[in-house]
N, C-alpha and C. Protein backbone atom coordinates (compact mmCIF):
# COMPACT_ATOMS: atom_id res chain seq x y z
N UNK A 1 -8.34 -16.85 -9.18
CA UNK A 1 -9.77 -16.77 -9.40
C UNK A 1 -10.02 -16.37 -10.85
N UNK A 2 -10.76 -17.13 -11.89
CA UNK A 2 -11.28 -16.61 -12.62
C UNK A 2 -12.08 -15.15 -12.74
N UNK A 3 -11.76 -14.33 -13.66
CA UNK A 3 -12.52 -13.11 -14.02
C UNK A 3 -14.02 -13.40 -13.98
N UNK A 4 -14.70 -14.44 -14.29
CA UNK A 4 -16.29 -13.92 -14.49
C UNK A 4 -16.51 -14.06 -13.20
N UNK A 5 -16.11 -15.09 -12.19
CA UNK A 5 -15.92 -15.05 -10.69
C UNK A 5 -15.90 -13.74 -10.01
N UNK A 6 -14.84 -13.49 -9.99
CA UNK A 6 -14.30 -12.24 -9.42
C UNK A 6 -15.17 -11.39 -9.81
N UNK A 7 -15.96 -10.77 -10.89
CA UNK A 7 -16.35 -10.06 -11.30
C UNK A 7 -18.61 -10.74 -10.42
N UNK A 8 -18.77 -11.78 -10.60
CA UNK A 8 -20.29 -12.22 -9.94
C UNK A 8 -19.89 -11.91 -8.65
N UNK A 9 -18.84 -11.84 -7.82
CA UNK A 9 -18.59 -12.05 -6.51
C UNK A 9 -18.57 -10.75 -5.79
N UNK A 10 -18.85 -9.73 -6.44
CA UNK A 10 -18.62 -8.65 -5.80
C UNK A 10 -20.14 -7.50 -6.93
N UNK A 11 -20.69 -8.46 -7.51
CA UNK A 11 -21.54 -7.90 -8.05
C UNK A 11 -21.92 -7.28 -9.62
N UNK A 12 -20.52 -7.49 -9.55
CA UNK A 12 -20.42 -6.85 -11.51
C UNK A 12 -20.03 -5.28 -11.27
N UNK A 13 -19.43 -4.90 -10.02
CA UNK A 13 -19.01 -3.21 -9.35
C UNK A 13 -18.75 -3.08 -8.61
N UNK A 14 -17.33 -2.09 -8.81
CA UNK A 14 -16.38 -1.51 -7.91
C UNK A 14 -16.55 -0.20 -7.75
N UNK A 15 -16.05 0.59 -6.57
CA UNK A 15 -15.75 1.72 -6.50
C UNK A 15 -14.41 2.32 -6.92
N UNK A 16 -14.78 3.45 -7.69
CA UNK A 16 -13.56 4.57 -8.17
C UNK A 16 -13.68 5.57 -7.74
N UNK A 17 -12.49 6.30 -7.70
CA UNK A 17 -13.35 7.68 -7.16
C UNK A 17 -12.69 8.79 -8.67
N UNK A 18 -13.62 9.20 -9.35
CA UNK A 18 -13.86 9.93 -10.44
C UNK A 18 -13.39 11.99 -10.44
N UNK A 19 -12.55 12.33 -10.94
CA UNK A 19 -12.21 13.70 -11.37
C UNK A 19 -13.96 14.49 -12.24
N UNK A 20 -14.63 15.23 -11.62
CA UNK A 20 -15.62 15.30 -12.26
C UNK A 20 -15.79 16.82 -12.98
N UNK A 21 -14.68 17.36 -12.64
CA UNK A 21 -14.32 19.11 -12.57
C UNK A 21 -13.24 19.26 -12.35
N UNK A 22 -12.17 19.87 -13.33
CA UNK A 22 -11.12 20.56 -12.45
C UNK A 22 -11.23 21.72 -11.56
N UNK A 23 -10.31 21.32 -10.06
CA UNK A 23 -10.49 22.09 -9.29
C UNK A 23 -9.43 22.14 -8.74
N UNK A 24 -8.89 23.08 -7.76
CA UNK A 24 -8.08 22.38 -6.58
C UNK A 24 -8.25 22.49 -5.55
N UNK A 25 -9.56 22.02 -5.17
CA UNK A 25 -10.05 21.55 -3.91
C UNK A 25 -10.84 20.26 -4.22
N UNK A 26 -10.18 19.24 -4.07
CA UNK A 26 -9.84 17.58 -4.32
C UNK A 26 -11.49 17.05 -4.34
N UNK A 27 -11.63 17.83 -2.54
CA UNK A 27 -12.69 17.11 -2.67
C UNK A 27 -14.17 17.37 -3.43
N UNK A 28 -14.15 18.70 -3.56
CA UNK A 28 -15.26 18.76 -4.80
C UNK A 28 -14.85 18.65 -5.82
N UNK A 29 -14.28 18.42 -6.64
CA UNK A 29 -14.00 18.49 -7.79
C UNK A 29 -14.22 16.95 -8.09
N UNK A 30 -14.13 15.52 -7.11
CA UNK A 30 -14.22 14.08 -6.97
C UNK A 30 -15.26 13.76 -6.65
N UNK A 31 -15.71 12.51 -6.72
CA UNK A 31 -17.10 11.84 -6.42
C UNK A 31 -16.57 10.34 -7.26
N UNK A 32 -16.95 9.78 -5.68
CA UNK A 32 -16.55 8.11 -5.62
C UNK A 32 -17.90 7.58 -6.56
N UNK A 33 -17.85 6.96 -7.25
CA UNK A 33 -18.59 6.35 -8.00
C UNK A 33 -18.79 4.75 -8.43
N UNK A 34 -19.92 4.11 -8.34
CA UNK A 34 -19.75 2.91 -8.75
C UNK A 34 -20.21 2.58 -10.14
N UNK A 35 -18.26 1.52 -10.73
CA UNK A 35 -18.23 1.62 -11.83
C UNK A 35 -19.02 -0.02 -12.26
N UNK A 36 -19.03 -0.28 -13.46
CA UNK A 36 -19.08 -1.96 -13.83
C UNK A 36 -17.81 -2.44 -14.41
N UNK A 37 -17.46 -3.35 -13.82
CA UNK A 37 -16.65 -4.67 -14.47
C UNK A 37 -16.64 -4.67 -15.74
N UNK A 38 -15.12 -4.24 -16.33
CA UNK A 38 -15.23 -4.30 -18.02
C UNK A 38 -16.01 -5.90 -18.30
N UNK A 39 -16.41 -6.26 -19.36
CA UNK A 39 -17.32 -7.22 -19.64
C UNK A 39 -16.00 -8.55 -19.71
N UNK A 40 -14.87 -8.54 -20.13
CA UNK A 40 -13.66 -9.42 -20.07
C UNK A 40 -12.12 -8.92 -19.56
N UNK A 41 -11.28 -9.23 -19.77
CA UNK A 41 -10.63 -8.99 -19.53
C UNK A 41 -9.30 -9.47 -20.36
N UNK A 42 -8.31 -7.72 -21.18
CA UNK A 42 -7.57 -8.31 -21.94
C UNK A 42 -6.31 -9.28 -21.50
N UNK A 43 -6.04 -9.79 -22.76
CA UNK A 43 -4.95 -11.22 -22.57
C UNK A 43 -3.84 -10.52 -21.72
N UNK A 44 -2.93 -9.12 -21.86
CA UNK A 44 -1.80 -8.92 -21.23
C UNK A 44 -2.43 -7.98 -20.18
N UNK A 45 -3.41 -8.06 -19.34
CA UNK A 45 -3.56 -7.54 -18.41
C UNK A 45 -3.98 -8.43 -16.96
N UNK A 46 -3.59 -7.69 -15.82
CA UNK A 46 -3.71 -8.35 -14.65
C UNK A 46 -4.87 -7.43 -13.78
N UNK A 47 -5.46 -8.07 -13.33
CA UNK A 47 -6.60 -7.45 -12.24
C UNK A 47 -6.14 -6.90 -10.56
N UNK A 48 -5.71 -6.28 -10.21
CA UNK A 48 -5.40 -5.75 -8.96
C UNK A 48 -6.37 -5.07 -7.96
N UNK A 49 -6.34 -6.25 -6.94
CA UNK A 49 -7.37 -5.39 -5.71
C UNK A 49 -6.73 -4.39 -5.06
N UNK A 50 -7.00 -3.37 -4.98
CA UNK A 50 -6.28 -2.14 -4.08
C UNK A 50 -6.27 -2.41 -2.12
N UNK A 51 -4.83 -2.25 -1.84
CA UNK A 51 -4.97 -2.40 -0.41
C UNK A 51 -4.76 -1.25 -0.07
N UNK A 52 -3.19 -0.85 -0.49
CA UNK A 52 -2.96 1.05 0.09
C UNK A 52 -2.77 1.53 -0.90
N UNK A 53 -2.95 2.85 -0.83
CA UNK A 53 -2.52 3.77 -2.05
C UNK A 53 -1.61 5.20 -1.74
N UNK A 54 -0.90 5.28 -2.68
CA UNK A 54 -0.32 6.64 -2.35
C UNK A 54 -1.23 7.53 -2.68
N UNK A 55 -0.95 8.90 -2.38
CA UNK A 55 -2.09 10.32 -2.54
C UNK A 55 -0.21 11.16 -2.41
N UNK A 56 0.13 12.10 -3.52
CA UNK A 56 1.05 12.59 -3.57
C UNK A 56 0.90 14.02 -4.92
N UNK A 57 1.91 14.88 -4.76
CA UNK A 57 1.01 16.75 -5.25
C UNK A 57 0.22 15.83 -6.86
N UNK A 58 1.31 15.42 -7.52
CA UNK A 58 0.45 15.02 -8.84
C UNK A 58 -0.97 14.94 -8.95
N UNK A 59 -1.80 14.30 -7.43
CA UNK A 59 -2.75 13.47 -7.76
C UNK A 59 -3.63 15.10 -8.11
N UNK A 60 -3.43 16.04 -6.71
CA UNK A 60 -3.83 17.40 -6.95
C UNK A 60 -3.42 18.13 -8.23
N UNK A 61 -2.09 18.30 -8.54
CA UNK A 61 -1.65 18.49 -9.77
C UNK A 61 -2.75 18.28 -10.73
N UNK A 62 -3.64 17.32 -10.79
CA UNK A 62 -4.13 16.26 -12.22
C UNK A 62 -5.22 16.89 -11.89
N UNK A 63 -5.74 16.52 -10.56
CA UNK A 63 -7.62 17.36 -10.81
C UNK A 63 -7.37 18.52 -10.99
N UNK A 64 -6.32 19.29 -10.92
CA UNK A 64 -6.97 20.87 -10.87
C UNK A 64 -5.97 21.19 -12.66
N UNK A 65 -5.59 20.13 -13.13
CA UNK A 65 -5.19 20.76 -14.32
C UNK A 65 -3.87 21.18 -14.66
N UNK A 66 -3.03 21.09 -13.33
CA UNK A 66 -1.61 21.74 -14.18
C UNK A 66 -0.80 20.42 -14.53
N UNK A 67 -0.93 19.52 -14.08
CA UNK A 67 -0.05 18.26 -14.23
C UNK A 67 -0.29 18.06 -15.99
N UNK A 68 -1.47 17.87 -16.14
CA UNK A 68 -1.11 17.27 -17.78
C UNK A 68 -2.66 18.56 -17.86
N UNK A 69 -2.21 19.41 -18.50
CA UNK A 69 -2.97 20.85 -18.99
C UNK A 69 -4.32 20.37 -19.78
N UNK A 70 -4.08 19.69 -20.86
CA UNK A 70 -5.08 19.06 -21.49
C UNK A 70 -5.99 17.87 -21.03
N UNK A 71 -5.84 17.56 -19.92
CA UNK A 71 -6.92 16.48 -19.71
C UNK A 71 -8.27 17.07 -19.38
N UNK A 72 -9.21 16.43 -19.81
CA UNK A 72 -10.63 16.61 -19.85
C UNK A 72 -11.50 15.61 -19.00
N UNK A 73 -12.06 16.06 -17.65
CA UNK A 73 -12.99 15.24 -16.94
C UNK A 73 -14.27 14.81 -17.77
N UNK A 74 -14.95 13.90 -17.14
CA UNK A 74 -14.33 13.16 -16.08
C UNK A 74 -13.04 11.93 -16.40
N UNK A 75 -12.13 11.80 -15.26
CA UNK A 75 -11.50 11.21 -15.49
C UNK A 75 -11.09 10.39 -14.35
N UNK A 76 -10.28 9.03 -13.92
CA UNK A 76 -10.35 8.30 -13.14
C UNK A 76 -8.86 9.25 -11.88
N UNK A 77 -8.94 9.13 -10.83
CA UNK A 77 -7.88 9.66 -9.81
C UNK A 77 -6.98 8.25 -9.50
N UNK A 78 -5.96 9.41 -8.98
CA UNK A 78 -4.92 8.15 -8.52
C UNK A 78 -3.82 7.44 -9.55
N UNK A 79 -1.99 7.81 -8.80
CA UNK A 79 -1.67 7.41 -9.66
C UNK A 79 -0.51 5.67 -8.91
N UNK A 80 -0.59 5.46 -7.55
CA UNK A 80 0.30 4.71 -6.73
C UNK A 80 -0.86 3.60 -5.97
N UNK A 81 -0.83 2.23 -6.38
CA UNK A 81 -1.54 1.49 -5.51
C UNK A 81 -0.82 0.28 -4.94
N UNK A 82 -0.64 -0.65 -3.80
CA UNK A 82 -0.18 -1.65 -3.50
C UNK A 82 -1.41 -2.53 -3.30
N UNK A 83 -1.30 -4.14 -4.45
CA UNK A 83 -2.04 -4.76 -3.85
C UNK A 83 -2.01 -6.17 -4.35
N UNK A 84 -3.14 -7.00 -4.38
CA UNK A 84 -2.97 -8.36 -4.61
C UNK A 84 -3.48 -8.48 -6.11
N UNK A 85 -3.08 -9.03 -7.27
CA UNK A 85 -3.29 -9.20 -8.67
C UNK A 85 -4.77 -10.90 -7.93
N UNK A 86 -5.60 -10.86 -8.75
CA UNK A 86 -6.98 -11.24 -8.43
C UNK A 86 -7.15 -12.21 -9.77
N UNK A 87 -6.95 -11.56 -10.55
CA UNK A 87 -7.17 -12.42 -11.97
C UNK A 87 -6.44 -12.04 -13.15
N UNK A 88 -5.61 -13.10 -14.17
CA UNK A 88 -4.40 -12.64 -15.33
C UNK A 88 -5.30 -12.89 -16.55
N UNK A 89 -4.98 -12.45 -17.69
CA UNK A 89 -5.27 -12.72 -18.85
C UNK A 89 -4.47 -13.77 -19.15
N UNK A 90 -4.85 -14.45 -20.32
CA UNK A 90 -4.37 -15.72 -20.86
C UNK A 90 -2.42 -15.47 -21.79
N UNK A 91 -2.55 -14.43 -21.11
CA UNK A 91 -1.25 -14.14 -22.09
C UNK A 91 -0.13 -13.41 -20.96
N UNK A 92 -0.31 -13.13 -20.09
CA UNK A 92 0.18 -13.11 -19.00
C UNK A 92 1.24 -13.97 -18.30
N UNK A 93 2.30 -14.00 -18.12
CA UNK A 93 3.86 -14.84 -17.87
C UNK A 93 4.40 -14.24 -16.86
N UNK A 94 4.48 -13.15 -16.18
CA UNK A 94 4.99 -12.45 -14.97
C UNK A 94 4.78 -13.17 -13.76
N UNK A 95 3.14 -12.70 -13.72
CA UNK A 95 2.52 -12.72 -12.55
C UNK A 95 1.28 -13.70 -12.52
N UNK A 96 1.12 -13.82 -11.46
CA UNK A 96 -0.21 -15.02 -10.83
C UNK A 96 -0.77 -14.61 -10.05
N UNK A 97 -1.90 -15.06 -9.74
CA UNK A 97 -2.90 -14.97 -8.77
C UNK A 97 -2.63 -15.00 -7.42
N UNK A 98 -2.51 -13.85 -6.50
CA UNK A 98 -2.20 -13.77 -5.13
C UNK A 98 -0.86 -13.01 -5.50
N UNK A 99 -0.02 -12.73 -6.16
CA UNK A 99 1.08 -12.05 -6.11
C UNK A 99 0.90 -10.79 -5.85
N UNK A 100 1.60 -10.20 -4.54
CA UNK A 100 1.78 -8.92 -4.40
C UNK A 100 2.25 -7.68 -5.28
N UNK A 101 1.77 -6.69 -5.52
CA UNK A 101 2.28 -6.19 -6.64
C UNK A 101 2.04 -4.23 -6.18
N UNK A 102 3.29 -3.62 -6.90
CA UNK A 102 3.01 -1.92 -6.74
C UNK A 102 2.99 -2.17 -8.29
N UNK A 103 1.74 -1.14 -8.40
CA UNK A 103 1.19 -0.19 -9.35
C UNK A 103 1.21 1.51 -9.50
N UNK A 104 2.35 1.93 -10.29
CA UNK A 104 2.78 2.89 -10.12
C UNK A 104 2.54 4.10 -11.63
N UNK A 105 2.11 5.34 -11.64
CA UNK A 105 2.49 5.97 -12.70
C UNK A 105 1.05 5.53 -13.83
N UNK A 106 0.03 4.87 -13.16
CA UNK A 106 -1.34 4.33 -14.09
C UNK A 106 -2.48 4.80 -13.11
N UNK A 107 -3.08 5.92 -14.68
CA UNK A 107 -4.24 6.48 -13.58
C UNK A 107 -5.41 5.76 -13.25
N UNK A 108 -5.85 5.59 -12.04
CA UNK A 108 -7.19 4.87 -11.56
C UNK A 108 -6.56 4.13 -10.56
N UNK A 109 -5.71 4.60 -9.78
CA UNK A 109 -5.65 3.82 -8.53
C UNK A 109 -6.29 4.50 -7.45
N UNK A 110 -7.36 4.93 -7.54
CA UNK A 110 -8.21 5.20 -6.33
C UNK A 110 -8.84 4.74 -6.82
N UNK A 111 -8.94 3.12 -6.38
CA UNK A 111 -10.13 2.26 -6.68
C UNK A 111 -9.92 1.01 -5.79
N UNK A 112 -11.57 0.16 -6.11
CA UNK A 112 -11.37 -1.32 -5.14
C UNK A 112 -10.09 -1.84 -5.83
N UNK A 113 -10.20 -1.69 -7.38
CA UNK A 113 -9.60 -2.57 -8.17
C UNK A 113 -9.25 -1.88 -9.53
N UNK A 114 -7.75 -2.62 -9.95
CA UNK A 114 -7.11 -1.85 -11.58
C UNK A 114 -7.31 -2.48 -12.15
N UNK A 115 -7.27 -2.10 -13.30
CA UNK A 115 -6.85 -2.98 -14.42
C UNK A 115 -6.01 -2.63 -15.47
N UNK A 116 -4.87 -3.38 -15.45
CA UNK A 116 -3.59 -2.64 -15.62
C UNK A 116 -2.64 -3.70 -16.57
N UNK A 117 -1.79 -3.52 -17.79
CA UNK A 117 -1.05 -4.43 -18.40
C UNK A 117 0.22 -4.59 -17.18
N UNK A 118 0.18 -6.24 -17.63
CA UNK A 118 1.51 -7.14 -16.67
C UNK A 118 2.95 -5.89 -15.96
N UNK A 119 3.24 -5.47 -17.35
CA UNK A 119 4.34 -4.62 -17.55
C UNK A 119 4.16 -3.16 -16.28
N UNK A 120 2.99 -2.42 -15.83
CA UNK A 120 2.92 -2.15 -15.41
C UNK A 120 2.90 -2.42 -13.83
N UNK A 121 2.93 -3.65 -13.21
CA UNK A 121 3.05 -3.97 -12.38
C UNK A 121 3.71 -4.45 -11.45
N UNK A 122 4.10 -4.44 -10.60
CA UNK A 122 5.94 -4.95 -9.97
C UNK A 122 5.51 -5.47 -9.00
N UNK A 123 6.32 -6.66 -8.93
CA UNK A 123 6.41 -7.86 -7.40
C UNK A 123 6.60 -7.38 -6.75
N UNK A 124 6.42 -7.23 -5.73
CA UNK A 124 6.86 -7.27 -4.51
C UNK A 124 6.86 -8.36 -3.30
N UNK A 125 7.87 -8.60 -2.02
CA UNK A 125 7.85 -9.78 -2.01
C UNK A 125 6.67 -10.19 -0.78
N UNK A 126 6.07 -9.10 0.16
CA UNK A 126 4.79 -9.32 1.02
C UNK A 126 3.95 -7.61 0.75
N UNK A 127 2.91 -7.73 1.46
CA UNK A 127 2.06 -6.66 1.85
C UNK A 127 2.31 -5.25 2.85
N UNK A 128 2.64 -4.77 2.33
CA UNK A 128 2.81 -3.53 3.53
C UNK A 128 3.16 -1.77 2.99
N UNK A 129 2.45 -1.35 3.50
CA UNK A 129 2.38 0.11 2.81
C UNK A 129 3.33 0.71 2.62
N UNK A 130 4.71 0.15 3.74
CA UNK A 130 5.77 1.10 3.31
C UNK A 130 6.59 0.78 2.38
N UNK A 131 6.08 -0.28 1.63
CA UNK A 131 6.88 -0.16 0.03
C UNK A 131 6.36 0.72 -1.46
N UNK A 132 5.17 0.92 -0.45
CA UNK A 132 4.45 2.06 -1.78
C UNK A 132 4.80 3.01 -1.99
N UNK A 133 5.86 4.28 -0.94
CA UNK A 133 6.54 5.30 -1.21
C UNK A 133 7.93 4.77 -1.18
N UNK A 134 8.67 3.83 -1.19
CA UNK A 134 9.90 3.27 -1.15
C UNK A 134 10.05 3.55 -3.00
N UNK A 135 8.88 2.65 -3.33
CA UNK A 135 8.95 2.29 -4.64
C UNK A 135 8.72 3.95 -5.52
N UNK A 136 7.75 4.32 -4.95
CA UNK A 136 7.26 5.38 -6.17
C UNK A 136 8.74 6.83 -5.64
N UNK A 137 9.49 6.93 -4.38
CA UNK A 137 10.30 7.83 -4.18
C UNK A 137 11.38 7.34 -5.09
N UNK A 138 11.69 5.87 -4.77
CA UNK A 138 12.60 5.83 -5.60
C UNK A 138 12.98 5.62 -6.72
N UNK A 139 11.76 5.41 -7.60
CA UNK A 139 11.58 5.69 -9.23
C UNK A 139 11.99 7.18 -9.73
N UNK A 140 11.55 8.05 -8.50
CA UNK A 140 11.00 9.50 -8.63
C UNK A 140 13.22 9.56 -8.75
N UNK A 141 13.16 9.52 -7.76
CA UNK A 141 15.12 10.02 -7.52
C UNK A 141 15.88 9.30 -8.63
N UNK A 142 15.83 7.80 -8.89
CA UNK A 142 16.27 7.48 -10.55
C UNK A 142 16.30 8.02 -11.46
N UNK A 143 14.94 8.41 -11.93
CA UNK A 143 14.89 9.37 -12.95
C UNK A 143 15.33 10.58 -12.75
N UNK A 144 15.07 11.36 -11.83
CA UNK A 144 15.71 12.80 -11.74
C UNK A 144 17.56 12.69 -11.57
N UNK A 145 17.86 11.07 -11.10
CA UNK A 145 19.70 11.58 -11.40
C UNK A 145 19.89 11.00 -12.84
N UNK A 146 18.91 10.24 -13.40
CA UNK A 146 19.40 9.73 -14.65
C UNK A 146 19.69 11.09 -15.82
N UNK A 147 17.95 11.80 -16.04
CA UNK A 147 17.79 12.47 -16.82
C UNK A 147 17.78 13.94 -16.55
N UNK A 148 17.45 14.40 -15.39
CA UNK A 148 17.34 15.40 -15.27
C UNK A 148 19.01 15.83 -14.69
N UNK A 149 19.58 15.09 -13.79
CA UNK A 149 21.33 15.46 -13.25
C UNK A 149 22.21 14.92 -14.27
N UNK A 150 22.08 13.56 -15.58
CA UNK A 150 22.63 13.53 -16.44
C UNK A 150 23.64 12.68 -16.14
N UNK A 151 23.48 11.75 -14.49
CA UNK A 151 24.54 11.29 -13.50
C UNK A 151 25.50 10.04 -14.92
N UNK A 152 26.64 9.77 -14.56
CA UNK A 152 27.09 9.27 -15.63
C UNK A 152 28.18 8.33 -14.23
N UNK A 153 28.32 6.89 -15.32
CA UNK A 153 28.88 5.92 -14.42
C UNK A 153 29.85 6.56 -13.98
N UNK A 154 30.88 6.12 -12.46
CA UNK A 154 31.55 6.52 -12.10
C UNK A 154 31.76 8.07 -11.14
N UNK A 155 30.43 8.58 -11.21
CA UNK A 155 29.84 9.77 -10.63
C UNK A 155 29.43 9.67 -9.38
N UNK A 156 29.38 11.04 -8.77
CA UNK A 156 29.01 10.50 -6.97
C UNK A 156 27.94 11.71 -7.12
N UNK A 157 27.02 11.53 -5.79
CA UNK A 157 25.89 12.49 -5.54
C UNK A 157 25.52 12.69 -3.63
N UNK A 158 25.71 13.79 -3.54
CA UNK A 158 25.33 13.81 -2.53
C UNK A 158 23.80 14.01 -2.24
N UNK A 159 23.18 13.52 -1.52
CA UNK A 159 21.77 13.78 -1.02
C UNK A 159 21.61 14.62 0.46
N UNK A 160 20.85 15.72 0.35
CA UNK A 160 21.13 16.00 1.63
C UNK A 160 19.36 16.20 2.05
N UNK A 161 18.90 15.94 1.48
CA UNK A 161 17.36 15.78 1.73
C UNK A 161 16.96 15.24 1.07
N UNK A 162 15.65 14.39 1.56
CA UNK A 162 14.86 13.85 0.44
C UNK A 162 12.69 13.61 0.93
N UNK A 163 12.20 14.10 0.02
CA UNK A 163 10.89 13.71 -0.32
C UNK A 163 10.48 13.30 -1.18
């Protein structure tokens, strides 16, 4: 679907739901809001309709301030969405229209819809929620044996729990 499409077809506005106060009580501190349709849409970015989303401590972390200390409301929530890419920029080579995709680690996924560069976005090969913590747990455990355990080829790890 073309962007000016997509964008007349639903009105020229989506819902987000907006950080309006740090707090840490989620729900006052938020208020769903309807935003407008940036006026275009850049060349290396893809449009994503939101189907599921993760909600995980960060998202709390972020409204109430300890996750990244300096952020200043209002600001958009949400950092895990699974969904269908809607419309590409002209510079775009990944992905196409209807491709399933997790959106991970980009704030504003508590929304109808992202808007997010290609690079940020990952195939996936159908629809279903339980690849949205598959994906974002197991980014989370990569990085913590890469950088934080220092794991080095030829190394073993035991797991004896995991969230």
């Amino acid at each position: 679907m073309e962007f000016p499409l997509l964008v007349k077809q639903h009105g020229g506005k989506y819902r987000r739901i907006i950080c309006k106060t740090l707090s840490t009580n989620f729900r006052q501190c938020t208020q769903i809001m309807q935003v407008n349709f940036p006026k275009s849409l850049r060349k290396d970015e893809v449009v994503v309709e939101n189907y599921y989303l993760g909600i995980n401590a960060s998202d709390i972390n972020f409204t109430n301030g300890r996750y990244i200390p300096n952020a200043k409301p209002p600001f958009p929530c949400g950092f895990e969405a699974i969904g269908k890419v809607r419309a590409v920029g002209n510079d775009v080579k990944k992905l196409k229209i209807g491709d399933v995709v997790v959106v991970s680690s980009v704030f504003g996924a508590f929304s109808d819809f992202m808007f997010v560069h290609e690079k940020n976005a990952i195939k996936v090969p159908f629809m279903n929620a339980n690849i949205l913590p598959m994906i974002v747990c197991g980014l989370t455990a990569s990085i913590a044996l890469e950088h934080v355990g220092e794991m080095k080829h030829g190394e073993t790890v035991m797991v004896t729990a995991s969230a």
